[in-house]
Protein backbone atom coordinates (compact mmCIF):
# COMPACT_ATOMS: atom_id res chain seq x y z
CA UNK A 1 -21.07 146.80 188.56
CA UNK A 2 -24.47 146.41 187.24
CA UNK A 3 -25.44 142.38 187.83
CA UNK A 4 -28.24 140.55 185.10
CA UNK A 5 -31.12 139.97 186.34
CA UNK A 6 -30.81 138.20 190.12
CA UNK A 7 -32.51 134.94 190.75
CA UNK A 8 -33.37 134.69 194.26
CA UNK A 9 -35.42 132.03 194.98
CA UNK A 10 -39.21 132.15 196.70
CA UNK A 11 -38.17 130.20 199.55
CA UNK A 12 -35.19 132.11 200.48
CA UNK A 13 -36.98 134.84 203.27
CA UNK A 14 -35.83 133.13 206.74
CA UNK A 15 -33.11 131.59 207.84
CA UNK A 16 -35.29 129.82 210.45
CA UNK A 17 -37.16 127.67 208.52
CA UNK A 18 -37.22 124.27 209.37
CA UNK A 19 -35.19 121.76 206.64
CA UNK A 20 -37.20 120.47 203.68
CA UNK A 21 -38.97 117.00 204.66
CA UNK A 22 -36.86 114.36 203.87
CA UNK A 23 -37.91 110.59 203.17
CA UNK A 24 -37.43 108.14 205.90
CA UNK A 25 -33.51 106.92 206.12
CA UNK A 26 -32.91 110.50 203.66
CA UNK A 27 -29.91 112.21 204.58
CA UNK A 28 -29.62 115.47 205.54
CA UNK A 29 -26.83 117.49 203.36
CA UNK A 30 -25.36 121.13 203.59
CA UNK A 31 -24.26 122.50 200.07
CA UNK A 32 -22.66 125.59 200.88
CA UNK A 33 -22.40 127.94 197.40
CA UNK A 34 -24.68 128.96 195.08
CA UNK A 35 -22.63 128.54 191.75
CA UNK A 36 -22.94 125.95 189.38
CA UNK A 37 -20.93 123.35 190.93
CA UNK A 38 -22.75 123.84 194.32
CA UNK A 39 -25.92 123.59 192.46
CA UNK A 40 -25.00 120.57 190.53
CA UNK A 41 -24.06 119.49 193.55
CA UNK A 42 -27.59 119.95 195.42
CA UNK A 43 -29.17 118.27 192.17
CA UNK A 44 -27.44 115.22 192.04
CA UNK A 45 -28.12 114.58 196.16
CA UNK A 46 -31.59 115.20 195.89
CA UNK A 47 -32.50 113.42 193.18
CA UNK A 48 -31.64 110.13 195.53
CA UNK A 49 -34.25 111.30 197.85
CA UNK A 50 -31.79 113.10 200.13
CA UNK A 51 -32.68 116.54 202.12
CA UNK A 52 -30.39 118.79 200.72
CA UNK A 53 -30.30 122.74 201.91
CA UNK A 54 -28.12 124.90 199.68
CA UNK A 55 -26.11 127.86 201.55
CA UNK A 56 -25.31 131.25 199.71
CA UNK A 57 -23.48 134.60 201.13
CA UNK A 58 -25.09 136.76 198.16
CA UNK A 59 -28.46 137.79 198.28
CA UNK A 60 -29.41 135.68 194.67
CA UNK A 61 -27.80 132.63 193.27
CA UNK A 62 -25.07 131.93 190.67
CA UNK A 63 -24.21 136.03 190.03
CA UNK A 64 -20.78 135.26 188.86
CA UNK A 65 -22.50 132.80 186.21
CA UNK A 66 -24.71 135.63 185.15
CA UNK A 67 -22.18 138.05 184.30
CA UNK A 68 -20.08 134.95 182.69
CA UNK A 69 -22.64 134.85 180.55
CA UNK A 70 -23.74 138.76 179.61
CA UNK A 71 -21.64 138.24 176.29
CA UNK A 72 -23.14 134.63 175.49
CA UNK A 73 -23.65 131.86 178.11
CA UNK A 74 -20.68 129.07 176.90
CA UNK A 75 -22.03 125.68 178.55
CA UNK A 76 -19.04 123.74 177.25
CA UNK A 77 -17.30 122.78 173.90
CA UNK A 78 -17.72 120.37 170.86
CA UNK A 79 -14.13 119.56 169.75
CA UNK A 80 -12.79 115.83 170.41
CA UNK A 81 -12.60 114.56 173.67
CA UNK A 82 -8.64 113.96 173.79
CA UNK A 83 -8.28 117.62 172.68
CA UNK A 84 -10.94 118.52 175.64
CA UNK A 85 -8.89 117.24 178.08
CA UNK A 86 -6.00 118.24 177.33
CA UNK A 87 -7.22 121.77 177.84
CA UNK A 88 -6.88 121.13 181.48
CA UNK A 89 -3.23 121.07 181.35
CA UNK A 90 -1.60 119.66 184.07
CA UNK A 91 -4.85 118.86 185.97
CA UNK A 92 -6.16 116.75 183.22
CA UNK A 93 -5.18 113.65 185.15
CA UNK A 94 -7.22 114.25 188.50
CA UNK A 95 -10.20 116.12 186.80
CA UNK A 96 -10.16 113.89 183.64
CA UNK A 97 -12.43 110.81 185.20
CA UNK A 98 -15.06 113.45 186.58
CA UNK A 99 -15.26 114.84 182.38
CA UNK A 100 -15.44 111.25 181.32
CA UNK A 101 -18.72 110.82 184.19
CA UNK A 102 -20.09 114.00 183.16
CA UNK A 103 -18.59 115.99 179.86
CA UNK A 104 -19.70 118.16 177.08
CA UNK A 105 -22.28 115.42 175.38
CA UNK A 106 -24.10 114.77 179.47
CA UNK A 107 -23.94 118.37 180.01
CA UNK A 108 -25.86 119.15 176.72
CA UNK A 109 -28.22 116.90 177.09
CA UNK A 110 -28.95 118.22 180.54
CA UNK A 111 -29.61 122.09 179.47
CA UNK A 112 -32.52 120.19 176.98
CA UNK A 113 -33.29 118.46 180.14
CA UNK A 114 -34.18 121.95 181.86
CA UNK A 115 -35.67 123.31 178.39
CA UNK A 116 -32.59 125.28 177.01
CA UNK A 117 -31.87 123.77 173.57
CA UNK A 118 -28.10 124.27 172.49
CA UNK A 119 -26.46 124.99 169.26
CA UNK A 120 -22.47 124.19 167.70
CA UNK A 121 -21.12 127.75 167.15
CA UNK A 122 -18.31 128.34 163.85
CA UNK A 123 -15.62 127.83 167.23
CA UNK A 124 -16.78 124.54 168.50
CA UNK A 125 -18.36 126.44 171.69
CA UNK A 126 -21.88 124.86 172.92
CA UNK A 127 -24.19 127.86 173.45
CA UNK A 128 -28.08 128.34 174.54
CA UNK A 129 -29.94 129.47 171.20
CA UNK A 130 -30.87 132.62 173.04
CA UNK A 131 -27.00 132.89 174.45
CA UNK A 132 -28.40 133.82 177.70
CA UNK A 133 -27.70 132.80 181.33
CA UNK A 134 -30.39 134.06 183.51
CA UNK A 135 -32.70 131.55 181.31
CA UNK A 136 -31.14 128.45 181.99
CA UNK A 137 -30.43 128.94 185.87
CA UNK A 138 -34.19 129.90 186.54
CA UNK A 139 -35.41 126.80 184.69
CA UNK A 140 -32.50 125.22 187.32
CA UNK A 141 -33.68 126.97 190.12
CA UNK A 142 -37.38 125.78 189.58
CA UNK A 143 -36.23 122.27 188.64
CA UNK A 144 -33.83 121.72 192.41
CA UNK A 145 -37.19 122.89 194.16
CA UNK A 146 -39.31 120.70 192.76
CA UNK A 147 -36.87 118.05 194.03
CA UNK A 148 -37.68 119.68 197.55
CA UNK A 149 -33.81 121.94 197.53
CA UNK A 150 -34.12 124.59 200.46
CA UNK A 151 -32.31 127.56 199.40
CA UNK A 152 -31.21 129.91 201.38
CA UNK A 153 -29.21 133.15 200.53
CA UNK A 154 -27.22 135.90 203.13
CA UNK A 155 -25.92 133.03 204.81
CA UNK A 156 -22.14 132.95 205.21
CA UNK A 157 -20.56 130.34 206.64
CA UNK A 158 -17.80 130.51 209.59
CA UNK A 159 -16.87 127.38 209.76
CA UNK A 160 -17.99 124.62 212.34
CA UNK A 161 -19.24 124.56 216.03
CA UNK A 162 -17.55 122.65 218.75
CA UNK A 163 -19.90 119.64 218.17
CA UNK A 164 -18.96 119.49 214.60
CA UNK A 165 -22.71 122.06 212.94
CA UNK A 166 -21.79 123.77 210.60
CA UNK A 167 -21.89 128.04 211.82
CA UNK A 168 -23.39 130.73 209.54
CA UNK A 169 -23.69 134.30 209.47
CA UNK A 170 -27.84 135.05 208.76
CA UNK A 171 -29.87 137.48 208.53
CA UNK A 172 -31.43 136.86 211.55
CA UNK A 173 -28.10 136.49 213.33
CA UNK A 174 -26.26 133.24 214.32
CA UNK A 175 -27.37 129.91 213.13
CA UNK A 176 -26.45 126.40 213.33
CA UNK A 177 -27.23 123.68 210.84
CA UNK A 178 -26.26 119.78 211.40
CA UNK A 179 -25.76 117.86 208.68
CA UNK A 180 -25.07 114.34 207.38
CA UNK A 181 -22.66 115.54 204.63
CA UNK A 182 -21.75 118.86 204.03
CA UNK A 183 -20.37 119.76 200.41
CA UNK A 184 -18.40 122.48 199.80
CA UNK A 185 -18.45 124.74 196.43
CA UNK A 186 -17.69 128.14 197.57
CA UNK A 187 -15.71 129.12 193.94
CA UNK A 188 -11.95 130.39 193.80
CA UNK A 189 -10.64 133.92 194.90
CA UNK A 190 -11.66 135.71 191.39
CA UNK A 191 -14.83 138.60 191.22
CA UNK A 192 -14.66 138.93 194.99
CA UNK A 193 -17.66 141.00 194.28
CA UNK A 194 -20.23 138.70 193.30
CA UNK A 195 -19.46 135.94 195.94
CA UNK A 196 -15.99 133.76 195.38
CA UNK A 197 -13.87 135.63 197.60
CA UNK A 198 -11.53 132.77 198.81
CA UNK A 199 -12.30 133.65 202.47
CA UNK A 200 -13.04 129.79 202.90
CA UNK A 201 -8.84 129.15 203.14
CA UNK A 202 -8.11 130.32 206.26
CA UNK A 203 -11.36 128.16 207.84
CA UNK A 204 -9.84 125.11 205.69
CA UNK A 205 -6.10 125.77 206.91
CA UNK A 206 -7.70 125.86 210.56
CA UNK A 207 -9.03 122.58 209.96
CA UNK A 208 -5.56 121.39 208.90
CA UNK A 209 -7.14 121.01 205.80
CA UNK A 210 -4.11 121.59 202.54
CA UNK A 211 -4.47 124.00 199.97
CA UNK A 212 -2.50 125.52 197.36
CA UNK A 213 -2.43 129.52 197.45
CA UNK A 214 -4.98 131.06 194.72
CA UNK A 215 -3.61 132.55 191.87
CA UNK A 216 -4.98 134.37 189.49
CA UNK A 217 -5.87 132.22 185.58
CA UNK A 218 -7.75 133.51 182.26
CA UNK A 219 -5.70 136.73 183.22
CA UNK A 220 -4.42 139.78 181.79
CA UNK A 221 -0.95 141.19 182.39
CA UNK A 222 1.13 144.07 182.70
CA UNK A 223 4.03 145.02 180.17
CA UNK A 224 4.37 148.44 181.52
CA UNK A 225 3.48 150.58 178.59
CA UNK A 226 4.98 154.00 178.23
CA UNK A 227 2.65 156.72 179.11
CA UNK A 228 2.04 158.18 175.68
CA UNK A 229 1.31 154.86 174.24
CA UNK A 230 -0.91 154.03 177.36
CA UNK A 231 -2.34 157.33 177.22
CA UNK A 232 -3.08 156.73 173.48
CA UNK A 233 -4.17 153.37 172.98
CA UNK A 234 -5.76 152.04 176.20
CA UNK A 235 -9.04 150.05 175.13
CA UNK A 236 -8.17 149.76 171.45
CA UNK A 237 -8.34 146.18 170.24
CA UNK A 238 -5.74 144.53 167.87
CA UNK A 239 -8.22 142.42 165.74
CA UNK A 240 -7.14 138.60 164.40
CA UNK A 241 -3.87 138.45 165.63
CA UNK A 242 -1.60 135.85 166.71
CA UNK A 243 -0.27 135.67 169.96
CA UNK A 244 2.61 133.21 170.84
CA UNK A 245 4.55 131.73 174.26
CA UNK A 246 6.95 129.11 173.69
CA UNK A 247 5.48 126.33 171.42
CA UNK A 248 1.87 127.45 171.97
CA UNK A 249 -0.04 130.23 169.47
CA UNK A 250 -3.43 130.82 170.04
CA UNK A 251 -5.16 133.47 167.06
CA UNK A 252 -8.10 136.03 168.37
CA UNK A 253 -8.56 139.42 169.49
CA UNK A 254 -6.60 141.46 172.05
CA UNK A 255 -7.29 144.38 173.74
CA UNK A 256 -4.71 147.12 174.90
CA UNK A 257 -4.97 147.86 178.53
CA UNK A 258 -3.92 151.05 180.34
CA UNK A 259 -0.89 148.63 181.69
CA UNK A 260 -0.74 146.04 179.48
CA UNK A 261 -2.83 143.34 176.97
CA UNK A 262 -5.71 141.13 177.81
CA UNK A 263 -8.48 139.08 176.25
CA UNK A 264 -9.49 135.24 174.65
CA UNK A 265 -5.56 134.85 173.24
CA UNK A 266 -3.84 135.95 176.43
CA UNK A 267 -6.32 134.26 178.68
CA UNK A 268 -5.67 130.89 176.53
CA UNK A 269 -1.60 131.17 177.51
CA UNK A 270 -2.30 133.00 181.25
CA UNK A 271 -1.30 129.59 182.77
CA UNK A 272 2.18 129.29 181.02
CA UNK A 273 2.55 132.82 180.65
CA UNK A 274 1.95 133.56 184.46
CA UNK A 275 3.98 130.42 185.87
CA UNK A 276 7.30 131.93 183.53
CA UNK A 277 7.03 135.00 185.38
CA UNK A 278 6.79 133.28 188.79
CA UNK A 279 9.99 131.61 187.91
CA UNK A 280 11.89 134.06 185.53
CA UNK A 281 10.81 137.20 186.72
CA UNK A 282 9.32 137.70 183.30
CA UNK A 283 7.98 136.52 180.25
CA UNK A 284 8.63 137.52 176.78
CA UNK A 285 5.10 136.38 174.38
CA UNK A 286 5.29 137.26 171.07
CA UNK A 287 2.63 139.20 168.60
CA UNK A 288 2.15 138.15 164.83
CA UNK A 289 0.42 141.40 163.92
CA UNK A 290 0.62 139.95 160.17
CA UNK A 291 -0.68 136.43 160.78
CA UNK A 292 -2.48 135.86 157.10
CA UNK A 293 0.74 136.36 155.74
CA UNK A 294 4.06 134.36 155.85
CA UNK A 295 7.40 135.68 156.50
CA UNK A 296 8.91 135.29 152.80
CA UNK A 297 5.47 137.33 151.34
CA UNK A 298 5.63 139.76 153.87
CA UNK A 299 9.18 140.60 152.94
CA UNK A 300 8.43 140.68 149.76
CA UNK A 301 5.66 142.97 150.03
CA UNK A 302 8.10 145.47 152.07
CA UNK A 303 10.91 145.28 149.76
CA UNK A 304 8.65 146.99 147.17
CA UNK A 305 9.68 150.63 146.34
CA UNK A 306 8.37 153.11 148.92
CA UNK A 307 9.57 156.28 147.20
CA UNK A 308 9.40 159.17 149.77
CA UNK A 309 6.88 157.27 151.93
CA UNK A 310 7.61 157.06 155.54
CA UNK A 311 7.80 153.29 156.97
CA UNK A 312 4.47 154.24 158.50
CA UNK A 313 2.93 155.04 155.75
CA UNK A 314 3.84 152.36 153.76
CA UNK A 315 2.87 149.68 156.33
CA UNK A 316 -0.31 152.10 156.69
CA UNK A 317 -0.84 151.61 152.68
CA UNK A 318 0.22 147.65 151.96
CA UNK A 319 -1.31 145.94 155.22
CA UNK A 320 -3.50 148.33 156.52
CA UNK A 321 -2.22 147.98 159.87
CA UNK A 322 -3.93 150.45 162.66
CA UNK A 323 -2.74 153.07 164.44
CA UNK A 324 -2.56 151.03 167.59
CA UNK A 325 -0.30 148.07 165.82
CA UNK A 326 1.80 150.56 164.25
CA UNK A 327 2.36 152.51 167.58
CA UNK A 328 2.51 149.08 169.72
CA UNK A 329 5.27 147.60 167.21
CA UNK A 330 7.40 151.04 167.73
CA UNK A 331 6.69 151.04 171.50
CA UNK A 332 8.01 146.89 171.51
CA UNK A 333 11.10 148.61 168.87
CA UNK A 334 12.40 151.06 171.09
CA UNK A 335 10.24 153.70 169.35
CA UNK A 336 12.52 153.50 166.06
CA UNK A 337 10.87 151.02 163.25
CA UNK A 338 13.74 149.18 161.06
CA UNK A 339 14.32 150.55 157.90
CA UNK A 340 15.47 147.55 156.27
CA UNK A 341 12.68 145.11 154.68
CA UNK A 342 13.47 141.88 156.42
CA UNK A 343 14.07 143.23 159.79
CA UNK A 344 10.97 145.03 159.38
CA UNK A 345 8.91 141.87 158.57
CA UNK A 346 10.56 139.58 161.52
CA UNK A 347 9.40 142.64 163.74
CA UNK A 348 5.72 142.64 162.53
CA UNK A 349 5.52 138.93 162.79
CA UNK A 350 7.07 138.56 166.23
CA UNK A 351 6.63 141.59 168.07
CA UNK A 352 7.99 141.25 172.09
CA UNK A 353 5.54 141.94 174.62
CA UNK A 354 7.49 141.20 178.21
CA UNK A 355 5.14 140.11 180.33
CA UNK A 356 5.67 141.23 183.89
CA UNK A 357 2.86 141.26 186.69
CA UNK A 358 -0.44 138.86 186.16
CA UNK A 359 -2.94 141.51 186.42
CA UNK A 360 -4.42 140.93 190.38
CA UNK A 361 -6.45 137.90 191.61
CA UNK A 362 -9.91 139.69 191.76
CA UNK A 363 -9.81 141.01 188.25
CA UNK A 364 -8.99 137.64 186.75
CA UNK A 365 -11.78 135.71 185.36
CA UNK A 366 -11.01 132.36 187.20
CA UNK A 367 -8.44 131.29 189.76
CA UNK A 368 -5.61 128.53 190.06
CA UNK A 369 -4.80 126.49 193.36
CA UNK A 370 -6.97 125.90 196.03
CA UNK A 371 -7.73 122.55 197.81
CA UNK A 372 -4.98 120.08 197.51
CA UNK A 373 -5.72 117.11 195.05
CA UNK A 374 -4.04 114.44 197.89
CA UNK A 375 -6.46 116.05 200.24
CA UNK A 376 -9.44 114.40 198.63
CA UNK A 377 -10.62 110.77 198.11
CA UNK A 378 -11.79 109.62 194.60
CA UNK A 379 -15.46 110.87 195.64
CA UNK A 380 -13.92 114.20 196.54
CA UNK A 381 -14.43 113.76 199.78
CA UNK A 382 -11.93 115.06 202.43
CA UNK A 383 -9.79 112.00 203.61
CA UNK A 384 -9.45 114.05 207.06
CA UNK A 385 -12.73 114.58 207.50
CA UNK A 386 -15.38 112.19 206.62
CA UNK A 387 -18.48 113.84 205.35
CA UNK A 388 -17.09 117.04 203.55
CA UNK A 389 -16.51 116.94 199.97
CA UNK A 390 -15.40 120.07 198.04
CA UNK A 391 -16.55 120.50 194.42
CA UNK A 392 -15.79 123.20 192.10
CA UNK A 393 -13.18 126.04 191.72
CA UNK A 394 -12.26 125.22 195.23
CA UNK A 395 -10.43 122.25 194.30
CA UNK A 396 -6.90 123.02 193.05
CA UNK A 397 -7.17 122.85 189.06
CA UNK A 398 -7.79 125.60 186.12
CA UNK A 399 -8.83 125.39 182.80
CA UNK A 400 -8.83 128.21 180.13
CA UNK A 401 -12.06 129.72 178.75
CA UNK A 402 -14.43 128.40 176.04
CA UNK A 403 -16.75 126.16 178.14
CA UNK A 404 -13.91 124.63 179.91
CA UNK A 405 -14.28 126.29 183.09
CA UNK A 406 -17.83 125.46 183.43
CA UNK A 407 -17.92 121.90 182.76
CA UNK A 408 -15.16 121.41 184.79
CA UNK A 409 -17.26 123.12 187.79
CA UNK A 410 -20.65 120.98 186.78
CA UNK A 411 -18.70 117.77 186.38
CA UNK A 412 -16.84 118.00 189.58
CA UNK A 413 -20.19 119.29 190.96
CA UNK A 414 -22.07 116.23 189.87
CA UNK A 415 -19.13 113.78 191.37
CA UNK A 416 -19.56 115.35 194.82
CA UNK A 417 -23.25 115.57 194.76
CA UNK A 418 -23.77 111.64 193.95
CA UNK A 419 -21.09 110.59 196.37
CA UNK A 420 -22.77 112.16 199.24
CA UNK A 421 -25.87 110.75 198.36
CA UNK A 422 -24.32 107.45 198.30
């Protein structure tokens, strides 16, 4: 996988140099993760004066926001604020008053803060003018060490030493840091790769600390596919569709995968979708490959004389359907198309996709579960252990794509960071 361009920062080359200076009666705080909620994090503590050293495993900073953003950086989203959180399903109510601190309208004005004006897209979505990533997190970068952040990268941590420092794997071998407050924000189990590898649950389950198992969200799933279709079709998109799961329909693009479907429609029903399976085995979503048109005109459009055309060709001639649509509604048909108009028409407008494996954690673009919500305080701060706060993906909620993910992580960021330094 070929990364954007890395930001490492200028004061990352030992892991022996001495904390940043700190202001008399400053704490000292451990942010450990490099992301966006671990950097909010480190922003919010030092801006109260604090000494605050940021911890990352990967040799540059914030590489899974990087490749988030290779297709157009989405900071967050426009729509009302009721319809905003509701996006976070069933963790709207514990992430909700962390939105209503710091939401889409703070988060904006904080990217002009840095320099990186934002526009409204035709979707709602907040983007940077120049779409880009690696922009915003080196004006971010600059901007935490100005405000005297130590950053220092190859540095996994291992947990805690008998006399409660926290223990890191360094470059130049084992090293022990003491703390006054230690955040953690070390991302979910998704893109292994670039840093969030959920290694962090067994250290927290040793510290009798409860979590939820990861789980894989914004996913893609397996149907199964026979192996001519899958041979066929694998990486063709089906363009402005309508894909449906009990009462929710979400319209977009969705790409055929060697085993099954992914992209912005599936990923917006992965949660419901996913949790079906886990319960029924299966799911059964359904595909409106004719969305523009209604049932009663789409019948009426197939009840027209064919003459000697095949049913392929006609749908081939009156909606211009692609090879891929054609061949996915015969694959979901038993390979036989109906003959007759109507049950021709319900087919095209409901086509069943059974859902039956999530596609695996690492390949999903965000992760469900993780720290327990009763595990925290209001400040996020671990009600076992005073002085640890966990910020992030680590904490157990999900959100789908669209700028949702990412505020969640900066707003939870920003409630953890200020509540240390307090």
């Amino acid at each position: 996988m070929i990364l954007p361009s890395p930001i490492v920062p200028e004061n990352a080359s030992s892991s022996k140099d001495s904390p940043t200076n700190k202001l008399s009666g400053a704490k000292t705080i451990a942010v450990i993760g490099g992301g966006p909620a671990g950097l909010m994090a480190a922003e919010a503590a030092s801006a109260h004066g604090h000494a605050v050293t940021v911890f990352d495993t990967m040799p540059s900073l914030g590489r899974k926001f990087l490749m988030a953003g290779r297709g157009g950086l989405n900071v967050t989203h426009s729509e009302p604020l009721d319809l905003f959180y509701a996006r976070y399903g069933e963790s709207a109510f514990n992430i909700k008053r962390y939105l209503e601190n710091f939401g889409p309208a703070q988060i904006t004005e904080w990217c002009a803060g840095l320099g990186i004006d934002t526009f409204v897209g035709s979707s709602g979505r907040i983007f940077p003018k120049d779409f880009k990533a690696a922009p915003l997190l080196r004006a971010w970068v600059r901007r935490l060490r100005a405000q005297g952040v130590k950053i220092l990268v190859r540095h996994r941590w291992q947990g805690w030493s008998d006399n409660s420092e926290l223990i890191f794997d360094a470059p130049g071998g084992r090293l022990s840091f003491g703390s006054d407050a230690t955040i953690l924000a070390l991302g979910g189990g998704s893109w292994p790769s670039l840093g969030s590898d959920g290694k962090w649950l067994d250290l927290l389950h040793a510290n009798s600390i409860g979590c939820t198992p990861l789980k894989p969200a914004n996913c893609g799933f397996d149907l199964d596919w026979s192996d001519f279709f899958s041979a066929k079709f694998a990486g063709s998109p089906l363009k402005s569709i309508t894909l449906s799961f009990e009462r929710q329909s979400v319209k977009g693009d969705l790409m055929l995968t060697k085993t099954g479907i992914e992209g912005g429609p599936v990923y917006a029903l992965s949660a419901s979708i996913r949790d079906e399976i886990a319960c029924a085995g299966t799911a059964v979503v359904y595909l409106d490959l004719c969305p523009d048109r209604s049932l009663d005109k789409l019948i009426a459009e197939l009840s027209a004389s064919r003459g000697s055309r095949s049913v392929s060709a006609q749908l081939k001639r009156i909606l211009n359907l692609s090879p891929p649509a054609l061949s996915l509604a015969r694959e979901c048909a038993n390979n036989t198309l109906p003959s007759a108009s109507e049950d021709l028409a319900r087919l095209l407008k409901a086509v069943p996709l059974i859902a039956k494996r999530p596609r695996p954690l690492a390949e999903a673009i965000s992760s469900g579960g993780g720290v327990r919500w009763d595990q925290v305080d209001e400040n996020l701060q671990i009600k076992s252990r005073p002085g640890l706060y966990v910020a992030g993906e680590m904490l157990d909620w999900e959100a789908p794509t669209g700028g949702y993910l990412l505020t969640g992580c900066l707003s939870l960021g920003y409630a953890a960071g200020n509540a240390a330094a307090g």
